[in-house]
N, C-alpha and C. Protein backbone atom coordinates (compact mmCIF):
# COMPACT_ATOMS: atom_id res chain seq x y z
N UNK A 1 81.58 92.73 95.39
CA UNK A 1 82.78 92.75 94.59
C UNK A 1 82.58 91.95 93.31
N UNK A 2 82.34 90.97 93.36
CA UNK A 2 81.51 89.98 92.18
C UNK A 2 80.73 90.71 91.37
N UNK A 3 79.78 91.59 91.49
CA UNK A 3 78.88 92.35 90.49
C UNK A 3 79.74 93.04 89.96
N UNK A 4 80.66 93.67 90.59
CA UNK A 4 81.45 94.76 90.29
C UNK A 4 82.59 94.38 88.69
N UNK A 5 83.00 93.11 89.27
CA UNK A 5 83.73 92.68 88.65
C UNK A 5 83.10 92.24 87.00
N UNK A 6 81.99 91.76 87.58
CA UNK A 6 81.14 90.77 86.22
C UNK A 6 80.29 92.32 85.66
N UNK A 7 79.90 93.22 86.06
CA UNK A 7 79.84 94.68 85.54
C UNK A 7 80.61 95.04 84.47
N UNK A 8 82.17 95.30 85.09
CA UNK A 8 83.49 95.82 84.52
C UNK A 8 83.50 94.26 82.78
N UNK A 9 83.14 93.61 83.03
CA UNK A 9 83.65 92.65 82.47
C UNK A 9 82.62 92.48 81.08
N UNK A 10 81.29 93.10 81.58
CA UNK A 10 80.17 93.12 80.71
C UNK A 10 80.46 94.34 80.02
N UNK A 11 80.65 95.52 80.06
CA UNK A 11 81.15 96.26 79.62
C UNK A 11 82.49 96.60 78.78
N UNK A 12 83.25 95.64 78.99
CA UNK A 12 84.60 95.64 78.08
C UNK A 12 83.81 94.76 76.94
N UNK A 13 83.08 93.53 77.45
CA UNK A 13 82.43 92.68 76.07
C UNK A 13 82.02 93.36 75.13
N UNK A 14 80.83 94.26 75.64
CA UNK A 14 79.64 94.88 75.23
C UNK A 14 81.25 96.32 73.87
N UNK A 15 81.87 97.11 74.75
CA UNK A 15 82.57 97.49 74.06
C UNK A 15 83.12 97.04 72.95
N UNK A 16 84.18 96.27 73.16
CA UNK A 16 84.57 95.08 71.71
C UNK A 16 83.85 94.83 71.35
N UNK A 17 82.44 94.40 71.01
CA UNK A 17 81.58 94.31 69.99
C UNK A 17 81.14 94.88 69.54
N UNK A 18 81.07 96.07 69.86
CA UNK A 18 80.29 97.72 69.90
C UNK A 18 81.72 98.06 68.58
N UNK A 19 83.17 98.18 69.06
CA UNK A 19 84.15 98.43 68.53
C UNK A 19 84.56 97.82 66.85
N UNK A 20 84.38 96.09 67.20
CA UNK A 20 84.26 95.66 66.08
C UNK A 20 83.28 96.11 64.98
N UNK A 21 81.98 95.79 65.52
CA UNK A 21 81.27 96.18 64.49
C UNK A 21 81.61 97.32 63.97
N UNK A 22 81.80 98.45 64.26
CA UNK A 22 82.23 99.94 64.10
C UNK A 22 83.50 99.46 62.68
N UNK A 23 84.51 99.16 63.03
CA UNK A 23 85.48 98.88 62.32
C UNK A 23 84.87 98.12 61.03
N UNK A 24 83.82 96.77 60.87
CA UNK A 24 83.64 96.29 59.82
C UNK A 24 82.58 97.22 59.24
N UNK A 25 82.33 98.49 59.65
CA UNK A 25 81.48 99.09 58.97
C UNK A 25 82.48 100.20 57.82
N UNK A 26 83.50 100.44 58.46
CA UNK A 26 84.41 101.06 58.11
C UNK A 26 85.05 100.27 56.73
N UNK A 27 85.09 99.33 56.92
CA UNK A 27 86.08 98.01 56.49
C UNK A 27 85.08 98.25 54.17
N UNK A 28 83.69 98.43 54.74
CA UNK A 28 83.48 97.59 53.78
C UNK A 28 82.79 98.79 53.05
N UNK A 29 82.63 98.75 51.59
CA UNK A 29 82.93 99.41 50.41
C UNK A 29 81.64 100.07 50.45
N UNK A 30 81.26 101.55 50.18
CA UNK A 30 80.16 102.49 50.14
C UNK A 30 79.00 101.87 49.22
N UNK A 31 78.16 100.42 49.67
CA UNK A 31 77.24 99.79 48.99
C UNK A 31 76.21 100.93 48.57
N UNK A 32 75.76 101.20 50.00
CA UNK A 32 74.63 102.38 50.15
C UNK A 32 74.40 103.27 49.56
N UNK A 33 76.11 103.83 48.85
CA UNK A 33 76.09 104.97 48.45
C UNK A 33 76.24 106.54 49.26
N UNK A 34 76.44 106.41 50.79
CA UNK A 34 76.54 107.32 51.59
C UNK A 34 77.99 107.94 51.35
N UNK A 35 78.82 107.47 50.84
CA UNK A 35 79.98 108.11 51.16
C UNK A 35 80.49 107.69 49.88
N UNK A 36 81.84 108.53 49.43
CA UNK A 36 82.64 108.46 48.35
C UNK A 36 84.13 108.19 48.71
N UNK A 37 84.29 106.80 49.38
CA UNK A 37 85.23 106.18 50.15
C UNK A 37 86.40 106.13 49.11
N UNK A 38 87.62 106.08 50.29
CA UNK A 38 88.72 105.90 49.98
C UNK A 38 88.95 104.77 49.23
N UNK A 39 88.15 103.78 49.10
CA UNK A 39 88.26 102.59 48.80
C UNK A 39 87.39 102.45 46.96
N UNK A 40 87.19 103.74 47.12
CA UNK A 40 85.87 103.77 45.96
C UNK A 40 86.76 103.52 44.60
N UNK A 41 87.80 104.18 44.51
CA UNK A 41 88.54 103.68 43.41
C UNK A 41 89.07 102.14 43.19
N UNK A 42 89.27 101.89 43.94
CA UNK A 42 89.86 100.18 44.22
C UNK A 42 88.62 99.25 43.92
N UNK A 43 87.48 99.97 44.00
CA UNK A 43 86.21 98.38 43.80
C UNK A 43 85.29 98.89 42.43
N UNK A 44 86.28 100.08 41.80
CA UNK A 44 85.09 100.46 40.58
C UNK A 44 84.22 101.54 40.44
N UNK A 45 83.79 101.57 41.75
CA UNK A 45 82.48 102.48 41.88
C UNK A 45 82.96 104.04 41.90
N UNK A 46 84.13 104.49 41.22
CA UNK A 46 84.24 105.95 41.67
C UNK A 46 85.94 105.82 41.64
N UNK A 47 86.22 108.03 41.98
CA UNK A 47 87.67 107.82 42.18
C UNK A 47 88.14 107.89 43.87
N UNK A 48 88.98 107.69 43.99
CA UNK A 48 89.58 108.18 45.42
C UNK A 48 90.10 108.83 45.84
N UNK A 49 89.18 110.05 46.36
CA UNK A 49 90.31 111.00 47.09
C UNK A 49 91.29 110.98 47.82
N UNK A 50 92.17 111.86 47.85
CA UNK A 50 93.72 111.85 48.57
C UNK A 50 93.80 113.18 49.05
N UNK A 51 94.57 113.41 50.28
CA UNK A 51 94.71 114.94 50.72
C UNK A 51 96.10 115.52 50.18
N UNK A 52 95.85 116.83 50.13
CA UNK A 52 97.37 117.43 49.40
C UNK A 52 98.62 117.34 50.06
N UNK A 53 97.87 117.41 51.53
CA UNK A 53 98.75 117.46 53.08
C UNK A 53 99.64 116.84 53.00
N UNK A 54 98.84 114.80 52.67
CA UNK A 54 99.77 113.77 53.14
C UNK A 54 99.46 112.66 52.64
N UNK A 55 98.79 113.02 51.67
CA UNK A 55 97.86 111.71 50.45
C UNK A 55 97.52 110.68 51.33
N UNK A 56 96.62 111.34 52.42
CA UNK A 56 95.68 109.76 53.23
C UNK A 56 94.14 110.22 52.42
N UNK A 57 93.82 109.28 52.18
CA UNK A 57 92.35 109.27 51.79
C UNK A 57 91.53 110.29 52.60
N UNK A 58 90.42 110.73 51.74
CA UNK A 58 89.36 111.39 52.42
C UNK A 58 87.94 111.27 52.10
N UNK A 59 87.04 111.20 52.80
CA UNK A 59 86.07 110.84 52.03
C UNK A 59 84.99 112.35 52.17
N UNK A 60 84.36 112.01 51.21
CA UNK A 60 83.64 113.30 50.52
C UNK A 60 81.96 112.41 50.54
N UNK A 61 80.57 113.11 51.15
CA UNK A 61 79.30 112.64 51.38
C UNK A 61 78.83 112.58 49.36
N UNK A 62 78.86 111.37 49.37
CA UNK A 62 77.88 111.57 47.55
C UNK A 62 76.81 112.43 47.75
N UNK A 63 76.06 112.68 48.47
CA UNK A 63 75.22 113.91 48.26
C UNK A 63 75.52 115.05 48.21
N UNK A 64 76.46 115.41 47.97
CA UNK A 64 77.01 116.42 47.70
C UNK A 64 77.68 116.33 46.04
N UNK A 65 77.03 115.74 45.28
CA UNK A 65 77.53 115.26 44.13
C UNK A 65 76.31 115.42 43.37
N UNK A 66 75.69 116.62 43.10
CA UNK A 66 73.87 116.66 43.06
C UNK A 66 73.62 116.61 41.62
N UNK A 67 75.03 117.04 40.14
CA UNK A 67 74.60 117.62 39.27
C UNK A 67 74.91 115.91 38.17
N UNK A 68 74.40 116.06 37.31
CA UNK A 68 75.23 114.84 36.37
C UNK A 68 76.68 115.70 36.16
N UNK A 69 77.29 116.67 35.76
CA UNK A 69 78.36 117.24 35.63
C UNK A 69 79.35 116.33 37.21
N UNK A 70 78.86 116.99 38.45
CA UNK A 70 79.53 116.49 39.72
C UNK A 70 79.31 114.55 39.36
N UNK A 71 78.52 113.91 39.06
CA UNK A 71 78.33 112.73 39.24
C UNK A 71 79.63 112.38 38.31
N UNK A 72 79.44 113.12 37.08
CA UNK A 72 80.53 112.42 36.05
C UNK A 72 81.98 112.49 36.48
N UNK A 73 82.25 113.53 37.15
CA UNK A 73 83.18 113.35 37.73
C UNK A 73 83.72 112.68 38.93
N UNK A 74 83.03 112.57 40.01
CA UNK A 74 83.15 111.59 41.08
C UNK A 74 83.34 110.38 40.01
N UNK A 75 82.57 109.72 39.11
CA UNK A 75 82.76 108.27 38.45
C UNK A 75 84.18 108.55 37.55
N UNK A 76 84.84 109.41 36.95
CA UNK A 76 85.82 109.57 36.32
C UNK A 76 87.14 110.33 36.22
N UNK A 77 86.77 111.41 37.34
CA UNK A 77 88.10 112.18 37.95
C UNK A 77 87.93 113.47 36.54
N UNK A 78 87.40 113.23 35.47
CA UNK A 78 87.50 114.62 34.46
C UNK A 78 85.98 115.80 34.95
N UNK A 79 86.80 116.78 34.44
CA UNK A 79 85.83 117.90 34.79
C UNK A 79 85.03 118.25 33.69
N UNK A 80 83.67 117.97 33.72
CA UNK A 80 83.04 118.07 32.23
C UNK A 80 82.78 119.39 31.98
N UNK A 81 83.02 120.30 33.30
CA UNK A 81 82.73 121.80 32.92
C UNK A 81 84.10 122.50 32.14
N UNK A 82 85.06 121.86 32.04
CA UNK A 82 86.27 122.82 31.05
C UNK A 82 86.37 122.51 29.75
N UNK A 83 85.84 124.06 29.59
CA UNK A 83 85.34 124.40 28.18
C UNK A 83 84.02 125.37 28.13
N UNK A 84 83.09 124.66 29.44
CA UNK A 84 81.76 125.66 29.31
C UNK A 84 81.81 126.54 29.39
N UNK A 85 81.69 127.94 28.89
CA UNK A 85 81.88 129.11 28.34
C UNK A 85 80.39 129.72 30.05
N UNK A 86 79.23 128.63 30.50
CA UNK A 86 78.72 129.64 31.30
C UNK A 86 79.12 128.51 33.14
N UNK A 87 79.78 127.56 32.54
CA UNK A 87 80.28 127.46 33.75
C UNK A 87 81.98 127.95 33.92
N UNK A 88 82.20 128.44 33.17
CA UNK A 88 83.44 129.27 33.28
C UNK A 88 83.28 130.80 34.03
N UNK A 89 82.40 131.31 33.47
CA UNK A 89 81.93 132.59 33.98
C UNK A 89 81.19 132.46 35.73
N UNK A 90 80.52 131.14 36.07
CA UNK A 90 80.05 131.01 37.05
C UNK A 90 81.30 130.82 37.98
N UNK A 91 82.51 130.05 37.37
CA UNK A 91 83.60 129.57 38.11
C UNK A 91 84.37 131.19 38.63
N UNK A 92 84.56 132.23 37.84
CA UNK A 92 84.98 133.33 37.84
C UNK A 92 84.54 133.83 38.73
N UNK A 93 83.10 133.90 38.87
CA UNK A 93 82.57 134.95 39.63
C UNK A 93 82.54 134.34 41.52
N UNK A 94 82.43 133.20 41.36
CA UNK A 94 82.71 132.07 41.88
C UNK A 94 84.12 132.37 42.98
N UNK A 95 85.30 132.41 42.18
CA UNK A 95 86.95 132.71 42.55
C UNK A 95 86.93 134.14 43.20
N UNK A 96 86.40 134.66 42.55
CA UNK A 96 86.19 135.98 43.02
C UNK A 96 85.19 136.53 44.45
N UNK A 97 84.35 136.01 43.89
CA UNK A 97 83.19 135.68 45.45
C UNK A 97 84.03 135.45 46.94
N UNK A 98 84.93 134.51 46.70
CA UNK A 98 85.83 133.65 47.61
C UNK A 98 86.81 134.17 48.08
N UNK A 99 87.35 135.27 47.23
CA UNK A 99 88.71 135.57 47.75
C UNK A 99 89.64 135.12 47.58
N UNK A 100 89.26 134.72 46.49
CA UNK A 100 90.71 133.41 46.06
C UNK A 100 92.05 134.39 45.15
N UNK A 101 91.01 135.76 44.81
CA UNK A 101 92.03 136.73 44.22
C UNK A 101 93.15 137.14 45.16
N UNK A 102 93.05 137.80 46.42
CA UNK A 102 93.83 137.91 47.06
C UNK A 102 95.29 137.59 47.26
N UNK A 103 94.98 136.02 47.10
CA UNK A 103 96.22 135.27 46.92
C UNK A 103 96.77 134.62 45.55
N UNK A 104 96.24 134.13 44.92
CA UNK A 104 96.17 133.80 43.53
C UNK A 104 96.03 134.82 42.30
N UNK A 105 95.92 135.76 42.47
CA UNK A 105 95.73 137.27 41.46
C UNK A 105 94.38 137.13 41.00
N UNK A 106 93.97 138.06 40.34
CA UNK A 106 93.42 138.13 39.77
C UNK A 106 92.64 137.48 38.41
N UNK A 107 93.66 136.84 37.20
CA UNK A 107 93.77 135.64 36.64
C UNK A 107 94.75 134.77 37.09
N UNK A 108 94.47 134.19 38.09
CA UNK A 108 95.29 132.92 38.68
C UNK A 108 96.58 132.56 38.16
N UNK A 109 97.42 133.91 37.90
CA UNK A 109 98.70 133.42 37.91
C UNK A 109 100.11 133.91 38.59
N UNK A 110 99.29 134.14 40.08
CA UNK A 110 99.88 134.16 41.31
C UNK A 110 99.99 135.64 41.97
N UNK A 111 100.24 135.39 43.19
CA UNK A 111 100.27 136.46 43.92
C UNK A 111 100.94 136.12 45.32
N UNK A 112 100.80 136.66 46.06
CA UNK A 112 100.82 135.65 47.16
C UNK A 112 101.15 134.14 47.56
N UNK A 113 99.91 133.38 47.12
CA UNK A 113 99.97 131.94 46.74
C UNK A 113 100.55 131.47 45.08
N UNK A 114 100.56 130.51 45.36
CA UNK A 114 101.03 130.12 44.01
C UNK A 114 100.31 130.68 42.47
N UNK A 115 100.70 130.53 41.55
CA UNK A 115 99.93 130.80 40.25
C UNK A 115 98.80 129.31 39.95
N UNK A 116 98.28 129.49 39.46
CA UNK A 116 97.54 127.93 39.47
C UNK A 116 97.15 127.56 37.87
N UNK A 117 97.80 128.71 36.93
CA UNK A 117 97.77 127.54 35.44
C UNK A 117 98.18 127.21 34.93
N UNK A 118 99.36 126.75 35.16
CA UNK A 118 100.16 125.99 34.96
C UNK A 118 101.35 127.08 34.15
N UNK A 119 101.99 125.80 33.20
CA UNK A 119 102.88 124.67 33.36
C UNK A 119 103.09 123.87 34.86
N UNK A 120 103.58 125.11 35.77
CA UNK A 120 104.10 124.11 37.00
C UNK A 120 103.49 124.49 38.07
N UNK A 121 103.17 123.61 38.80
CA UNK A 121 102.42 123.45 39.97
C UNK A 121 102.84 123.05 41.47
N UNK A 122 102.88 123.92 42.59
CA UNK A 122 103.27 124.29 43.61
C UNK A 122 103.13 122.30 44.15
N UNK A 123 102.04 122.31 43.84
CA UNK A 123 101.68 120.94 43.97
C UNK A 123 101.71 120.13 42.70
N UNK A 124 102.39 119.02 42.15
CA UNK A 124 102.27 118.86 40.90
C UNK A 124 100.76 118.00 40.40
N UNK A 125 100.37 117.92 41.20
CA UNK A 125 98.66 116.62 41.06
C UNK A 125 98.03 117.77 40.68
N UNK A 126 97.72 118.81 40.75
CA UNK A 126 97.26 120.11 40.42
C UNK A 126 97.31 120.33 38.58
N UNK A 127 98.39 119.26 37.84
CA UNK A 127 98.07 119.18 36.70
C UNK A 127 96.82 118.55 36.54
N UNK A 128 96.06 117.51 37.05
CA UNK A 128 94.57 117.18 37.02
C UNK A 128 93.57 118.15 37.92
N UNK A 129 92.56 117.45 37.06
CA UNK A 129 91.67 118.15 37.58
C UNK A 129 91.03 117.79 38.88
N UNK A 130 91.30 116.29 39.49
CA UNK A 130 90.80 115.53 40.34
C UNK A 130 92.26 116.48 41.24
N UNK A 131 93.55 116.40 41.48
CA UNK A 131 94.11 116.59 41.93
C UNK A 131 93.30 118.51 42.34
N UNK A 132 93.29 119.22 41.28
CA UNK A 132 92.46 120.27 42.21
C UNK A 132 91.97 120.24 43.05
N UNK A 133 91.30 119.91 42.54
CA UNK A 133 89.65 119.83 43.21
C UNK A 133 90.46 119.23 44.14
N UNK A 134 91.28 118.52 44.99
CA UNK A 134 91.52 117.72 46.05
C UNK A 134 92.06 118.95 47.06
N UNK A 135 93.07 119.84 46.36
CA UNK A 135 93.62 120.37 46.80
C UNK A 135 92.49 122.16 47.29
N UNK A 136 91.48 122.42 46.45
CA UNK A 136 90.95 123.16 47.10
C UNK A 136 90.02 122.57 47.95
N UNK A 137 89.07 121.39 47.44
CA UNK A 137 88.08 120.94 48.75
C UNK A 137 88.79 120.68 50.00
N UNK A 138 90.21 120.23 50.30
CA UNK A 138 90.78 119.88 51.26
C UNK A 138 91.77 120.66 52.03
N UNK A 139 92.52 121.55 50.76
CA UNK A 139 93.61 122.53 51.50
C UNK A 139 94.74 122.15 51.59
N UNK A 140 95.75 122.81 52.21
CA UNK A 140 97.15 122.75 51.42
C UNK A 140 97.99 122.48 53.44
N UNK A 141 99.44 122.33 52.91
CA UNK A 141 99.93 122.20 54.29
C UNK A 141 100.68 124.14 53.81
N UNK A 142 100.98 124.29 53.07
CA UNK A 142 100.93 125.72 52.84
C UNK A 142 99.60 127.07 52.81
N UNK A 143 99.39 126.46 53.58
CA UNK A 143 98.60 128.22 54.32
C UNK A 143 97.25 128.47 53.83
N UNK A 144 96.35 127.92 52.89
CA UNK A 144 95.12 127.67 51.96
C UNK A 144 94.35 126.03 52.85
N UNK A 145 93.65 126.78 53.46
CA UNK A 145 92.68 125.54 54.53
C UNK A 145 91.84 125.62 53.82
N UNK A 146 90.35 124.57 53.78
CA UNK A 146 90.14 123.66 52.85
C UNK A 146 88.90 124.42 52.63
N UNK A 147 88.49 124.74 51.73
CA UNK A 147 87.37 125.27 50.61
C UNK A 147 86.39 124.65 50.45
N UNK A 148 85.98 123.44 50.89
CA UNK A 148 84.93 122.30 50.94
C UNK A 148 83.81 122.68 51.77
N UNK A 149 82.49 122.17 51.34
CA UNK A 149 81.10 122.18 51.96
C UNK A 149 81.07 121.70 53.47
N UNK A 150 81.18 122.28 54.49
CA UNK A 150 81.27 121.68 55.61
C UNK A 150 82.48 121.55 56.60
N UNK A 151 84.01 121.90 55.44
CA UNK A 151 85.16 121.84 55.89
C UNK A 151 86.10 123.10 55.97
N UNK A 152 85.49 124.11 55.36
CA UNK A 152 85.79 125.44 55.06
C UNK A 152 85.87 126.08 56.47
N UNK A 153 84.76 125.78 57.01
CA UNK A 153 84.20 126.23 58.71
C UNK A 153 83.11 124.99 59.02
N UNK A 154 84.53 124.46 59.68
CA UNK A 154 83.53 123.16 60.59
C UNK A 154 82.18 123.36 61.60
N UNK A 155 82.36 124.64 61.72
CA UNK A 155 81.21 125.07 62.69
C UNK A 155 79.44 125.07 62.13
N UNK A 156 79.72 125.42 60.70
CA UNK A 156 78.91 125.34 59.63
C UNK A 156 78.67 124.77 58.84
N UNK A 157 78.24 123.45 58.67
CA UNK A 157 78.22 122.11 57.84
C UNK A 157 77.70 122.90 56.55
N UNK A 158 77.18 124.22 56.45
CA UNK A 158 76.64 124.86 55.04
C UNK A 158 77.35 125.43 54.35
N UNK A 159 78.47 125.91 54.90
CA UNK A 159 79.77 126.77 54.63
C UNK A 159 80.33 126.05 53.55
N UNK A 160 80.97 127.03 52.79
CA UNK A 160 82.02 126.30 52.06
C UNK A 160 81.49 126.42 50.13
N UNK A 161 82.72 125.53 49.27
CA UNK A 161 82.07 125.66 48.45
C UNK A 161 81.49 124.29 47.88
N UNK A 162 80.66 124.63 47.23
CA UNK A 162 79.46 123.24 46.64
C UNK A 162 80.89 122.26 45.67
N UNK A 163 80.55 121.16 45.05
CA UNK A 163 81.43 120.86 43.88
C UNK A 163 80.98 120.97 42.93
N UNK A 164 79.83 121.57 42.16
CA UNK A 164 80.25 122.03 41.43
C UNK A 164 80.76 123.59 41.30
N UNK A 165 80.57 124.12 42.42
CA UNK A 165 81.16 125.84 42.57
C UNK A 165 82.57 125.39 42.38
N UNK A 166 83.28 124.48 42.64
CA UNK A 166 84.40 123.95 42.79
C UNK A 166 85.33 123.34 41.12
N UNK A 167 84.33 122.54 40.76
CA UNK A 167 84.78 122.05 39.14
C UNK A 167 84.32 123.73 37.99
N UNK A 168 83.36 124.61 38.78
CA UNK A 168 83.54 125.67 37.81
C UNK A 168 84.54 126.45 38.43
N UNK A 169 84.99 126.75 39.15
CA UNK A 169 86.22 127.76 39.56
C UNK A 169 87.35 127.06 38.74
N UNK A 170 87.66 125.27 39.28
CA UNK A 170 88.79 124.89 38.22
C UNK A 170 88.31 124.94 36.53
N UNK A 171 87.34 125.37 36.12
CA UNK A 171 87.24 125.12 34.46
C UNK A 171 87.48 126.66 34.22
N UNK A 172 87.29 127.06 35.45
CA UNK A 172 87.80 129.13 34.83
C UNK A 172 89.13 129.24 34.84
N UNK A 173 89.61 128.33 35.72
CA UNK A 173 91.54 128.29 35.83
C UNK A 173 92.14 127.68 34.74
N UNK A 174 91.63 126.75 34.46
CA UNK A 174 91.98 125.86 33.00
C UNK A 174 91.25 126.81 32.52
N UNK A 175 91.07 127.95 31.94
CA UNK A 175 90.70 128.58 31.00
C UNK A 175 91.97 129.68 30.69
N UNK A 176 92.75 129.80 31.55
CA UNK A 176 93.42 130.43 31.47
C UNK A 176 94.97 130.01 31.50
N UNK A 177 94.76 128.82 30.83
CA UNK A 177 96.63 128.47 30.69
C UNK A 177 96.03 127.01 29.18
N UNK A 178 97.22 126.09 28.95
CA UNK A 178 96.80 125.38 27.85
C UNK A 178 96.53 124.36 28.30
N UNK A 179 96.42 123.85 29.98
CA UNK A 179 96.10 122.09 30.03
C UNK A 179 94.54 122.75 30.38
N UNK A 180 94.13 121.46 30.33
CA UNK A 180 92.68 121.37 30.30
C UNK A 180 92.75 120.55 32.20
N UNK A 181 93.33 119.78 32.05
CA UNK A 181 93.48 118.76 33.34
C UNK A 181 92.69 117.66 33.11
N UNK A 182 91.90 117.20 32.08
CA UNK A 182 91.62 116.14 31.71
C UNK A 182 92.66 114.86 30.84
N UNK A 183 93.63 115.36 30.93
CA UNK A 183 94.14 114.51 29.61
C UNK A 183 94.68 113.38 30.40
């Protein structure tokens, strides 16, 4: 009964420390660079994502951030592709690839789903460009599940779309109304 007990007892230790550590790994700010933490806006290093759902943080793998275009934006929330005339066309073919016509028309100003160039926005963070991009990598509580590398089809960590397939689809949408989503 004694082993049993001092067993049970080694194991709750061994847990809580196992637990803690877990938590201060959580706790403390993406030094490494592995992740593009919720926290990334608060210490400098980056912006912070938010979900469209319910604005809890999300975090997004920096390797998935491969281009200086994707880098500049993870560090600044603007999309350096609106305006590029061949990442506009990539973003197009891109929207289209996806099926995003279906619901969004043809030039993204609605169908089904909402219109997406503005003036007004189903979601209003959707006037930025960070707010996009949040709302397609992550998905909507209205009926549009999340468009992201890995999150599109969890089954398939390959699935999905890249970010920059993502900042060119939004620089083809801002091509087609007057905000840019940088301002």
């Amino acid at each position: 009964m004694q082993k049993i007990k001092s067993s049970v007892i080694s194991i709750v230790l061994l847990s809580s420390i196992v637990a803690c550590d877990n938590n201060s790994n959580k706790a403390a700010p993406a030094a490494s660079g592995d992740k593009a933490t919720a926290s990334a806006g608060a210490n400098g290093k980056g912006i912070t994502f938010v979900a469209t759902q319910d604005g809890a943080p999300f975090e997004i793998d920096t390797a998935l951030f491969t281009t200086p275009e994707a880098k500049e934006f993870l560090s600044t929330g603007k999309n350096p592709y609106v305006g590029n005339q061949d990442a506009i066309a990539k973003g197009k073919k891109t929207y289209q690839l996806y099926s995003c016509t279906q619901c969004h028309g043809p030039a993204a100003q609605g169908q089904v789903g909402p219109g997406l160039t503005g003036p007004d926005y189903r979601y209003p963070k959707d006037a930025t460009n960070k707010g996009m991009f949040e709302t397609i990598w992550h998905g909507t509580n209205g009926g549009m599940g999340a468009k992201g590398k890995g999150l599109m089809d969890p089954s398939d960590p390959t699935n999905g779309l890249t970010v920059d397939e993502t900042l060119q689809i939004i620089a083809w949408v801002r091509s087609h109304g007057s905000a840019t989503g940088n301002e």
